[in-house]
C-alpha atoms as a PDB file:
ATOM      1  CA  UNK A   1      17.717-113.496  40.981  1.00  0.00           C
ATOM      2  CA  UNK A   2      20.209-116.535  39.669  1.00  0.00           C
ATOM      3  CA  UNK A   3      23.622-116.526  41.474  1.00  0.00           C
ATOM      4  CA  UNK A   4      26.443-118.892  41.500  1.00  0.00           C
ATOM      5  CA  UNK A   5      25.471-120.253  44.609  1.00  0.00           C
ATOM      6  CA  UNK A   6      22.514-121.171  43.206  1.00  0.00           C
ATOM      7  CA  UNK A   7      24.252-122.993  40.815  1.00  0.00           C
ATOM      8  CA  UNK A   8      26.282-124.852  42.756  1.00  0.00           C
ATOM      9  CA  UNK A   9      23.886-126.395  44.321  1.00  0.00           C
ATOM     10  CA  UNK A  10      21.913-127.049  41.093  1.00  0.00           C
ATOM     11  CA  UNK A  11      25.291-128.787  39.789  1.00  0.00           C
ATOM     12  CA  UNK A  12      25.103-131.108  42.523  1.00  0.00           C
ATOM     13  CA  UNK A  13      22.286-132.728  41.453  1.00  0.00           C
ATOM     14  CA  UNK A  14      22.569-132.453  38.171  1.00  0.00           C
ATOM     15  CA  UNK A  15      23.704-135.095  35.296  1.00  0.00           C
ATOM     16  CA  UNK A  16      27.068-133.794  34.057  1.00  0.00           C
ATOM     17  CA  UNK A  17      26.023-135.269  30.654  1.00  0.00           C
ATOM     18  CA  UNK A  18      26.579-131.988  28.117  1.00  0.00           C
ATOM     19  CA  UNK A  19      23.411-131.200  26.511  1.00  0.00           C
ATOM     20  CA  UNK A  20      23.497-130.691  22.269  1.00  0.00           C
ATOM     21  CA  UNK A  21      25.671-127.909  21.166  1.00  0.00           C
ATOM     22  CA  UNK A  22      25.201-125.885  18.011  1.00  0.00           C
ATOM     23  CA  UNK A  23      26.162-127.002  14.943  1.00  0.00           C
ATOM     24  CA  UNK A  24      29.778-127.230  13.879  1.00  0.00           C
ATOM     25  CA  UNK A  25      33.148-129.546  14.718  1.00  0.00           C
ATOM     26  CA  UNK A  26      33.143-131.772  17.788  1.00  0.00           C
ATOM     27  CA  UNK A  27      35.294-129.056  19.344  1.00  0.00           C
ATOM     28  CA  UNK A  28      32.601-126.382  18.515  1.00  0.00           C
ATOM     29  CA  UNK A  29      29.632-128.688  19.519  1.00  0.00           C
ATOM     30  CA  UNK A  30      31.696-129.889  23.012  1.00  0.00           C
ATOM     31  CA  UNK A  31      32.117-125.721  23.646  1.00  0.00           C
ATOM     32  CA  UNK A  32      28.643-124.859  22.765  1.00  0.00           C
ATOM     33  CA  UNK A  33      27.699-127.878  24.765  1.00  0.00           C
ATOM     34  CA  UNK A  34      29.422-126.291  27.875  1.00  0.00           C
ATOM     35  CA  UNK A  35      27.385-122.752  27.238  1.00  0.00           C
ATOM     36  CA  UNK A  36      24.453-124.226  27.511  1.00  0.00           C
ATOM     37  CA  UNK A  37      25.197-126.928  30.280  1.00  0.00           C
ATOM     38  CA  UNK A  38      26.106-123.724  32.366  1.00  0.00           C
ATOM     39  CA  UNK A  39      22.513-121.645  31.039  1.00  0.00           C
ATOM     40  CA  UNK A  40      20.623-124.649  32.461  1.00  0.00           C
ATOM     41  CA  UNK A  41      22.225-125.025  36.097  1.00  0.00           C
ATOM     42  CA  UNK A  42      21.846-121.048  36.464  1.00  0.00           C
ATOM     43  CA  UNK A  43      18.476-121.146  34.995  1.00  0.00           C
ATOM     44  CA  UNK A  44      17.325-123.808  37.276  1.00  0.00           C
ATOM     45  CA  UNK A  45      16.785-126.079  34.075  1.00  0.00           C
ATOM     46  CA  UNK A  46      17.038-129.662  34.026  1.00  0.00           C
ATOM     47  CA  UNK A  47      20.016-130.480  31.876  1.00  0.00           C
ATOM     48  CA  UNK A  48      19.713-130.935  28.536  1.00  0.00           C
ATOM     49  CA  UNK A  49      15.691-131.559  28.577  1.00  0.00           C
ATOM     50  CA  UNK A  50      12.300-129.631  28.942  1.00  0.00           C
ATOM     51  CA  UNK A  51      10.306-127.911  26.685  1.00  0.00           C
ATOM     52  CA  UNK A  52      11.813-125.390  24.251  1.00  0.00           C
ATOM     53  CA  UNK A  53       9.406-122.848  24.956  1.00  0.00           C
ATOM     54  CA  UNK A  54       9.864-123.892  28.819  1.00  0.00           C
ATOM     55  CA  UNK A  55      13.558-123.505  28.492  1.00  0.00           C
ATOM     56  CA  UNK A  56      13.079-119.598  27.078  1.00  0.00           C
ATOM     57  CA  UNK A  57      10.834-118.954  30.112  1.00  0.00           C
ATOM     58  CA  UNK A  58      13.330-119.751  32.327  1.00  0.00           C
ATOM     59  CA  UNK A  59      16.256-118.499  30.633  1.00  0.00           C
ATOM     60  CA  UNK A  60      14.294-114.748  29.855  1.00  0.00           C
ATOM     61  CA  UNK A  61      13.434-115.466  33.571  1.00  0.00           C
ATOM     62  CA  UNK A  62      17.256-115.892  34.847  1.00  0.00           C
ATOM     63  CA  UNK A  63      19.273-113.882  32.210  1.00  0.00           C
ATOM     64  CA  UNK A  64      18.995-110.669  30.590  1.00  0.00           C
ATOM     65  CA  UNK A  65      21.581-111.780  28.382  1.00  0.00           C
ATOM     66  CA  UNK A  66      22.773-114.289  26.399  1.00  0.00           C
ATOM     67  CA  UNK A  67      25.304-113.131  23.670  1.00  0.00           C
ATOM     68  CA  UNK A  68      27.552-114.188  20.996  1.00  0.00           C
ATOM     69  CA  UNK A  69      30.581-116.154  20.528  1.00  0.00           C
ATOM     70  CA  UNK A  70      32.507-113.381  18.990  1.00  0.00           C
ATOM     71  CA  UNK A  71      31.671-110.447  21.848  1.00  0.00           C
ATOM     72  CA  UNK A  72      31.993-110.906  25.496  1.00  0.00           C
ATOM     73  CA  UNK A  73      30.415-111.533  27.413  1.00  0.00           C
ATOM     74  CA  UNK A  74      28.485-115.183  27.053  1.00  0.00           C
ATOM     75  CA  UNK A  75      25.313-114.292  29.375  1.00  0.00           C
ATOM     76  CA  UNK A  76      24.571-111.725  31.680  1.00  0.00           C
ATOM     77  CA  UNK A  77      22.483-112.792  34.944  1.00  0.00           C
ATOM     78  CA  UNK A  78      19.500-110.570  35.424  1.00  0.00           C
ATOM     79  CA  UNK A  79      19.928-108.234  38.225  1.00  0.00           C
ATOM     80  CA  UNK A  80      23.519-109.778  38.648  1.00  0.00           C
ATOM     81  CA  UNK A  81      26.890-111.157  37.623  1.00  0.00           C
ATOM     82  CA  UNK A  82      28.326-111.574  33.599  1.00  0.00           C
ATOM     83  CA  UNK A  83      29.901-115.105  32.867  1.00  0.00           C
ATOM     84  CA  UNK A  84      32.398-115.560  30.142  1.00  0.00           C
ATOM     85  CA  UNK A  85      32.492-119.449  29.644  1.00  0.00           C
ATOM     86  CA  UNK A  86      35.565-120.921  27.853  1.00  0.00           C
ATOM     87  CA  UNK A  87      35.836-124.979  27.074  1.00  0.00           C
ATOM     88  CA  UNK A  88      39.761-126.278  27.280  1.00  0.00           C
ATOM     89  CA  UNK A  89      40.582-129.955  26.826  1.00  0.00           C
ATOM     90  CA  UNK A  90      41.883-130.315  30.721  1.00  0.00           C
ATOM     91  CA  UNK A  91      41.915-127.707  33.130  1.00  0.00           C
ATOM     92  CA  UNK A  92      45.827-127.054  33.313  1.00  0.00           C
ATOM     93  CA  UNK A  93      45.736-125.885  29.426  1.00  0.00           C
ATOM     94  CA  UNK A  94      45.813-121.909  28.812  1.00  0.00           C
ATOM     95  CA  UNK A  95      42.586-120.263  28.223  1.00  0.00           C
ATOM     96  CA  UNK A  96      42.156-118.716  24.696  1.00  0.00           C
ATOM     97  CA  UNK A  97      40.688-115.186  25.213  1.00  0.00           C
ATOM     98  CA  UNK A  98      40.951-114.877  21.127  1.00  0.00           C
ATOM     99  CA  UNK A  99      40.835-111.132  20.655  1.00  0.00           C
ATOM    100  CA  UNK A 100      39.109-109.840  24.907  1.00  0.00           C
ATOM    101  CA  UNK A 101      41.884-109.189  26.956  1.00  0.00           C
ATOM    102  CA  UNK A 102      41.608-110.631  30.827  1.00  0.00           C
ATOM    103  CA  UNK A 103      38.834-108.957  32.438  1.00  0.00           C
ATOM    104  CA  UNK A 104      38.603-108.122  36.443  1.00  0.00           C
ATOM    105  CA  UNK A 105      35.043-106.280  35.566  1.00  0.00           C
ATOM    106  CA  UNK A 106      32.700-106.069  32.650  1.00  0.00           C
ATOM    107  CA  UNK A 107      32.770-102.340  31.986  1.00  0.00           C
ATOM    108  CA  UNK A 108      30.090-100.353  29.919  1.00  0.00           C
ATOM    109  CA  UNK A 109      32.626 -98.783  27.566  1.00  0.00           C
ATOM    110  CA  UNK A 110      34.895-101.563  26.860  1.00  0.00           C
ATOM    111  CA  UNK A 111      33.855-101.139  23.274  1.00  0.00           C
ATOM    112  CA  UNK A 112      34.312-105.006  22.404  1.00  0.00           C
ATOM    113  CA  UNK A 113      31.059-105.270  24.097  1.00  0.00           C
ATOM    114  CA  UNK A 114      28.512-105.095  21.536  1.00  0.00           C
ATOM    115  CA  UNK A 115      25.690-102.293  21.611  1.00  0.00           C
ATOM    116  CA  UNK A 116      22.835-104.864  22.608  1.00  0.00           C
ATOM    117  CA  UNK A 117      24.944-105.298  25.871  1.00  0.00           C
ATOM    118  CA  UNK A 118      25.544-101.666  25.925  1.00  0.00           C
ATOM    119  CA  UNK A 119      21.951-100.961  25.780  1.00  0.00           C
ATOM    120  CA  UNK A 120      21.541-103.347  28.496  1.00  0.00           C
ATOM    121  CA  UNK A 121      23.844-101.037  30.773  1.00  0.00           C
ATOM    122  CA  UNK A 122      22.536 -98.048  30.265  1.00  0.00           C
ATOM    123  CA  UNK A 123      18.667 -99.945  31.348  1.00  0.00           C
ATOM    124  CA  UNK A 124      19.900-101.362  34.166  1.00  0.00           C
ATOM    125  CA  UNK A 125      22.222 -98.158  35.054  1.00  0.00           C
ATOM    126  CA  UNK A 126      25.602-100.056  35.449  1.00  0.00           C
ATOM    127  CA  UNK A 127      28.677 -99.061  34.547  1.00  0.00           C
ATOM    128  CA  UNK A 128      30.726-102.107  35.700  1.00  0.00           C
ATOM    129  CA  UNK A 129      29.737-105.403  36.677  1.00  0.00           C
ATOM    130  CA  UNK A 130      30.957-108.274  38.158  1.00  0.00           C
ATOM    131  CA  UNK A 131      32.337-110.720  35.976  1.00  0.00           C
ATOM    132  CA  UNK A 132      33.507-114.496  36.426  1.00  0.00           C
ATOM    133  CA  UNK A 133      34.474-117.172  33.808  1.00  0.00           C
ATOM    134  CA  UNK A 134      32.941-120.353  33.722  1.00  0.00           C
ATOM    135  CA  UNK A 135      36.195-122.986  32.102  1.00  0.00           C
ATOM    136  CA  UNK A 136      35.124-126.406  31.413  1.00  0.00           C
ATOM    137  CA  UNK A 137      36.420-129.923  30.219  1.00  0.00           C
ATOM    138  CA  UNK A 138      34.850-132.748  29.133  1.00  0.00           C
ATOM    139  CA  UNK A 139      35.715-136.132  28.072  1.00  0.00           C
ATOM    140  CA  UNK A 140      35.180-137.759  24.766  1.00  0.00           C
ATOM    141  CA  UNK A 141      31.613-138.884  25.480  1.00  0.00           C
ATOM    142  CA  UNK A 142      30.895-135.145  26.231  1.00  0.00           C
ATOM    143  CA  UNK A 143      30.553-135.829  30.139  1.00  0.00           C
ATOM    144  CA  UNK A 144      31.795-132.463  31.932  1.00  0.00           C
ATOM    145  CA  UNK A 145      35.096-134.085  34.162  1.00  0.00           C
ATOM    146  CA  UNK A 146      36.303-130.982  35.476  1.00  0.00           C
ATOM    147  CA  UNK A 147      34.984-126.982  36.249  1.00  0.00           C
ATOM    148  CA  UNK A 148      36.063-123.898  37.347  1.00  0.00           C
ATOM    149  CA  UNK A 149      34.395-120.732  38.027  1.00  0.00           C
ATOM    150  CA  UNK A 150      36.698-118.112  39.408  1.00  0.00           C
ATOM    151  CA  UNK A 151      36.152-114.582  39.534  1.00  0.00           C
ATOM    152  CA  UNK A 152      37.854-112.091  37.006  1.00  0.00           C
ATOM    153  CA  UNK A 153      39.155-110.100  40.102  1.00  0.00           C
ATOM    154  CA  UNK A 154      40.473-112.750  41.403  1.00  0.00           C
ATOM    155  CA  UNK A 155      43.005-113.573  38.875  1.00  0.00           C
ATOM    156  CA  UNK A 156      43.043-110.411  35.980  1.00  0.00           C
ATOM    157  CA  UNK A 157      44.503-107.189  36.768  1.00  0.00           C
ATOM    158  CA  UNK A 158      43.098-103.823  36.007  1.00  0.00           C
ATOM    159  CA  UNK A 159      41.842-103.208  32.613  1.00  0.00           C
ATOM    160  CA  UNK A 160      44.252-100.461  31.992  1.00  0.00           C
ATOM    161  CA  UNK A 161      47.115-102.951  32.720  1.00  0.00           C
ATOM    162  CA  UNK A 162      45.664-104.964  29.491  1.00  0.00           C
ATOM    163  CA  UNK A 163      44.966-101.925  27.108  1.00  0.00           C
ATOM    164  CA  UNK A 164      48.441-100.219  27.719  1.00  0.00           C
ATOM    165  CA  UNK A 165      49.934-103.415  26.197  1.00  0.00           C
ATOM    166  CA  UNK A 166      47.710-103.338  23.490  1.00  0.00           C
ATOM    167  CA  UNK A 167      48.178 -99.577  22.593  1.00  0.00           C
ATOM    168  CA  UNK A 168      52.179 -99.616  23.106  1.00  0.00           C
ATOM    169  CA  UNK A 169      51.942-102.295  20.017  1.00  0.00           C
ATOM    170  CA  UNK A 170      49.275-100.355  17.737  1.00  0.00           C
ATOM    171  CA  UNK A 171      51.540 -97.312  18.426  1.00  0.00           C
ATOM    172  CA  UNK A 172      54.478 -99.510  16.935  1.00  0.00           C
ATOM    173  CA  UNK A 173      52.657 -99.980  14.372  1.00  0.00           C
ATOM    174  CA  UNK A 174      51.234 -96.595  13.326  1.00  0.00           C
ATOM    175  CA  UNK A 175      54.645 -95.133  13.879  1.00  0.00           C
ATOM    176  CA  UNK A 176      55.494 -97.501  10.474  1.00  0.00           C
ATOM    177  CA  UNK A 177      52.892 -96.120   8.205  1.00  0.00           C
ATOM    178  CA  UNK A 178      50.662 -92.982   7.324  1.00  0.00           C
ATOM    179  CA  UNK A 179      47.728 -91.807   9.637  1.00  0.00           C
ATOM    180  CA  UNK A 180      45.813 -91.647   6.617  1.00  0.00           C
ATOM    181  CA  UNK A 181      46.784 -95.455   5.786  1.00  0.00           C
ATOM    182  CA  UNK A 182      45.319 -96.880   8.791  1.00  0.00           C
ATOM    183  CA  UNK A 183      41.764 -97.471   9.852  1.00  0.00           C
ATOM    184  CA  UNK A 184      39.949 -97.296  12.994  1.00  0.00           C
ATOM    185  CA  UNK A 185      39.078-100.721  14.390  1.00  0.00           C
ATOM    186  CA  UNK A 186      38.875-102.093  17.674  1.00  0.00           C
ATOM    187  CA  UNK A 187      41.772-104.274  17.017  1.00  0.00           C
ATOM    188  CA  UNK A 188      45.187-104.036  16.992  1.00  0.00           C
ATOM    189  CA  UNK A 189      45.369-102.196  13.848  1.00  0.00           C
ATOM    190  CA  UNK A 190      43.915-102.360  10.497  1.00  0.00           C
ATOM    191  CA  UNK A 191      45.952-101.456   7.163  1.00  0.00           C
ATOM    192  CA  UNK A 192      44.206-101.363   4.183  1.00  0.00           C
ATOM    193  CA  UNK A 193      45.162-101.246   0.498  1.00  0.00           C
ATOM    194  CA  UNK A 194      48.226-103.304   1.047  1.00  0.00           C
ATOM    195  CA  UNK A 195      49.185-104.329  -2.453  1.00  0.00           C
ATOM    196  CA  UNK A 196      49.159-102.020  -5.845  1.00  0.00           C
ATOM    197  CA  UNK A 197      45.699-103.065  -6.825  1.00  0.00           C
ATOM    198  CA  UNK A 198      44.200-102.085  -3.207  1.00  0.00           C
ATOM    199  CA  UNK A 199      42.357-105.476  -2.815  1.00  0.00           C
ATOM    200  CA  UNK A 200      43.874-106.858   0.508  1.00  0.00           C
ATOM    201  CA  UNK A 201      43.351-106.066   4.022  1.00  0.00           C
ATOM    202  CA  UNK A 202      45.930-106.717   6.928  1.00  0.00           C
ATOM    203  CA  UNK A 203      43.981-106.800   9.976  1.00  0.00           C
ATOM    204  CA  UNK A 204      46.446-107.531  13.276  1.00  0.00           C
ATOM    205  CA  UNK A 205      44.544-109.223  15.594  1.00  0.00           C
ATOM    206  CA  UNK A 206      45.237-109.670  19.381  1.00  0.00           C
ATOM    207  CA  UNK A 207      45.382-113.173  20.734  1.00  0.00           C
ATOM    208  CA  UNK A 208      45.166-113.470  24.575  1.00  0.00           C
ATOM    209  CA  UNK A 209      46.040-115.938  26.185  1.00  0.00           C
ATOM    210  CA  UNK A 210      45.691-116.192  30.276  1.00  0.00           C
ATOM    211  CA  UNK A 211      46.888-119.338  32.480  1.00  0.00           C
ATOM    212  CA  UNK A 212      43.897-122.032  34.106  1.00  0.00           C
ATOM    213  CA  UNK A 213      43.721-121.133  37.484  1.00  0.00           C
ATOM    214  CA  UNK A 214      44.149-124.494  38.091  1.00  0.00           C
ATOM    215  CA  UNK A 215      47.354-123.678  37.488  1.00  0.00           C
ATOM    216  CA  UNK A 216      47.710-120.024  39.181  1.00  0.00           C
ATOM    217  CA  UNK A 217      46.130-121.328  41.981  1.00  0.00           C
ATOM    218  CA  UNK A 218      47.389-124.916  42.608  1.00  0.00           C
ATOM    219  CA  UNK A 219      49.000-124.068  45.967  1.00  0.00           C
ATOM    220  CA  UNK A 220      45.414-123.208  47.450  1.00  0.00           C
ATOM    221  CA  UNK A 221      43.328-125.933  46.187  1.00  0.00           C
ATOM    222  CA  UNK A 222      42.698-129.058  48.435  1.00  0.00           C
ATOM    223  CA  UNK A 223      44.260-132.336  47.640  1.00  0.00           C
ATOM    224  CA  UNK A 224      41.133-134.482  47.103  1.00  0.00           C
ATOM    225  CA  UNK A 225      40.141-137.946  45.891  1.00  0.00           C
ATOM    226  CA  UNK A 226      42.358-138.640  42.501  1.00  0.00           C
ATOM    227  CA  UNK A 227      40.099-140.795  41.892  1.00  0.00           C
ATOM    228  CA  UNK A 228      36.823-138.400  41.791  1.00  0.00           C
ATOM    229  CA  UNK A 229      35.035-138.719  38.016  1.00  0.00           C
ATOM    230  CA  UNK A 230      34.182-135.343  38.529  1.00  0.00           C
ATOM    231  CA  UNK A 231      35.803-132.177  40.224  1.00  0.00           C
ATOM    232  CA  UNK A 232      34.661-128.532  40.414  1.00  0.00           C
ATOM    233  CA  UNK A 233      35.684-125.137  41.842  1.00  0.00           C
ATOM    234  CA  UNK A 234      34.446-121.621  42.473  1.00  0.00           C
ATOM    235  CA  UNK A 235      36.994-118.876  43.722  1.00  0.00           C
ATOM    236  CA  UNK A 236      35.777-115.298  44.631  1.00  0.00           C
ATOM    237  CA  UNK A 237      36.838-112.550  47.037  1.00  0.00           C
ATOM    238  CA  UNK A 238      35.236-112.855  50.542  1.00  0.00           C
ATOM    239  CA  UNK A 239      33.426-109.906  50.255  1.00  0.00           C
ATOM    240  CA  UNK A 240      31.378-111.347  47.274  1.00  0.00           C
ATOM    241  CA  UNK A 241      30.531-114.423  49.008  1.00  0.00           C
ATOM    242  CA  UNK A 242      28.962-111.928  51.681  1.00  0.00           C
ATOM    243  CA  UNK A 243      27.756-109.961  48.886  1.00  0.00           C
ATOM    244  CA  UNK A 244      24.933-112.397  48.078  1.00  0.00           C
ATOM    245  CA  UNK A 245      21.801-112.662  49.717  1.00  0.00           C
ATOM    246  CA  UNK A 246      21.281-114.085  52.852  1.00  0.00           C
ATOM    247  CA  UNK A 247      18.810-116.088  52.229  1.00  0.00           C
ATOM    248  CA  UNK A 248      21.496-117.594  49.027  1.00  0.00           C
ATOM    249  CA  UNK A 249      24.232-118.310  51.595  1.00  0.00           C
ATOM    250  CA  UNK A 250      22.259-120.009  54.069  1.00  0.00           C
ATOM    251  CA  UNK A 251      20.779-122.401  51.297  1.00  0.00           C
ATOM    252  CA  UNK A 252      24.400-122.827  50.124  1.00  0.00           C
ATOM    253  CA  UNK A 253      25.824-124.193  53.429  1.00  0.00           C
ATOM    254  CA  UNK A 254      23.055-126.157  54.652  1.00  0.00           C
ATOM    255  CA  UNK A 255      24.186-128.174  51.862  1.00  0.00           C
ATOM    256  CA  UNK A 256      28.032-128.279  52.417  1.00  0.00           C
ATOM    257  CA  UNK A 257      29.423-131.757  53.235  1.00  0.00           C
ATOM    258  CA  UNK A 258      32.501-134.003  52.813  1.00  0.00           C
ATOM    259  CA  UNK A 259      31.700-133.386  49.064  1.00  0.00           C
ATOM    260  CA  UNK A 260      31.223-129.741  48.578  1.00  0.00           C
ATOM    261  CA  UNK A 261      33.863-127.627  51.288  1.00  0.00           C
ATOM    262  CA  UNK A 262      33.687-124.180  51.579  1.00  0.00           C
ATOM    263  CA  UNK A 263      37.067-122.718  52.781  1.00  0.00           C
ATOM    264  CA  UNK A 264      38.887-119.204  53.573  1.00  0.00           C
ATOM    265  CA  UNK A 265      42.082-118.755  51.322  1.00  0.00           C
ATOM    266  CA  UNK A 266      43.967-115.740  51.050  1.00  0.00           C
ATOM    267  CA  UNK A 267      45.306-115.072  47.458  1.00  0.00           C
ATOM    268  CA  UNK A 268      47.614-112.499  45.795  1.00  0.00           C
ATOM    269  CA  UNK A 269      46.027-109.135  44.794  1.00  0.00           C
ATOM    270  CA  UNK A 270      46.440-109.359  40.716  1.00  0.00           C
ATOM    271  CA  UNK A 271      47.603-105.598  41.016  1.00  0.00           C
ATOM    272  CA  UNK A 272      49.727-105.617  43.558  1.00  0.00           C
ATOM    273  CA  UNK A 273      50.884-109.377  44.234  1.00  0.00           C
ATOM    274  CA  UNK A 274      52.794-108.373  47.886  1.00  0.00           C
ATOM    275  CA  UNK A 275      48.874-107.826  48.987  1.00  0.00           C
ATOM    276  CA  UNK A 276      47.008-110.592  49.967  1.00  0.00           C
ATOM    277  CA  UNK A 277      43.417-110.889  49.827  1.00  0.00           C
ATOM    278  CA  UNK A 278      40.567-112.382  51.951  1.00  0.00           C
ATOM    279  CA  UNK A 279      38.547-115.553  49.247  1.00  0.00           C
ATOM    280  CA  UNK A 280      36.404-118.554  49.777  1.00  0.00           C
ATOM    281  CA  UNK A 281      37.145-121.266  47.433  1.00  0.00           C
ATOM    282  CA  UNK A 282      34.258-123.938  46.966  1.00  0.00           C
ATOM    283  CA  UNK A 283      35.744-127.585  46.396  1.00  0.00           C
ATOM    284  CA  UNK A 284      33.638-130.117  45.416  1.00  0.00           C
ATOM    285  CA  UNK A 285      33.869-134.059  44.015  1.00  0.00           C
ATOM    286  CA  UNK A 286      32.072-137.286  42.962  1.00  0.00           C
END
């Protein structure tokens, strides 16, 4: 079963090089890039080489999904965790979330999940799942420079928090115009028929938009070399770290040194903030 741990230690002897993205602009080809830079370290895949067929092996092996840029989640870990994985240009910028609100947990019924992932849920018998994103920049010869993988309940609040926000504006805007004018979407709202030939659709579209947590966290990660080429850091609750196998945590620390530092933080509760909670955030530099 792939974990993070795993992953971490994979990354630490791996070449931070991006592998090919898909087709598209440099920005799409640097994001893609980052997708499947993280699908190799968690399916124990050399970097950006092997085999096609070898790669599919290992990712049906390691994943029992990997979805699509327009539903979240990216990949699902077989017989664990979902990973969102967003690409910004440093690691201070705001994360674009595009249309998925924060998420603390991938939930079954969060119906911007699409029904292949659904499906998967109701195999596996899972109604939530952990969920952590994966946020990535690179430079302009496509070599990662900095990473973060923090856990959504470590930083987003409770879904309901998100999707009262979002309902107080659709009601807004149904409040403006006929039941019968409006359709059902999974958006904001959707009006059709706007002009007096009935050819154009308003669809209102959320865009959210959630700080780096190198930012929300700055006053808990270690001040380390400035002059590292690369940096990366994992944040997740305590009890998750203990969550994993033993077996994964005692081949994680028998490889902690000066480079890669395990330490106990306590962070704010992103439902209550006067509530601290119990985390290990993994530091690590070249």
């Amino acid at each position: 079963m792939a974990n993070i741990l795993d992953a971490l230690i994979a990354i630490k002897n791996t070449d931070l090089l991006l592998p090919n993205g898909d087709k598209g602009n440099n920005i799409q080809l640097v994001g893609s890039g980052l997708e499947n830079f993280i699908k190799d370290v968690f399916a124990q895949v050399i970097v950006g080489h092997g085999s096609v067929g070898k790669r599919k092996k290992l990712y049906n092996k390691a994943f029992s999904y990997a979805g699509n840029s327009n539903n979240p989640p990216d990949i699902i870990l077989r017989d664990g965790d979902a990973i969102e994985v967003k690409k910004v240009d440093s690691l201070k910028a705001s994360i674009q979330l595009n249309s998925s609100p924060p998420k603390s947990k991938l939930l079954a019924s969060d119906t911007r999940i699409n029904s292949k992932c659904r499906q998967i849920a109701l195999d596996e018998g899972w109604t939530e799942k952990d969920i952590f994103y994966a946020i990535g920049s690179a430079d302009a010869n496509h070599t990662l420079k900095r990473l973060w993988f923090v856990y959504g309940d470590c930083f987003a609040a409770n879904h309901e928090v998100y999707e009262k926000a979002a309902q107080r504006v659709t009601d807004a805007i149904s409040e403006s115009f006929e039941e019968t004018e409006l359709v059902k979407t999974n958006e904001l709202s959707g009006i059709p028929n706007i002009d007096p030939l009935n050819i154009t659709h308003l669809r209102v579209r959320g865009m959210w938009i959630i700080k780096s947590p190198a930012v929300v966290f700055s006053d808990i990660v270690p001040d380390l070399n400035k002059n590292a080429h690369f940096r990366a850091y994992c944040l997740m609750l305590k009890s998750k770290y203990l969550s994993f196998p033993k077996e994964s945590r005692s081949g994680f620390e028998h490889v902690l040194d000066d480079k890669m530092v395990m330490s106990n933080v306590e962070i704010q509760n992103p439902d209550n903030p006067a509530e601290l909670l119990e985390a290990s955030l993994i530091s690590y530099e070249v």
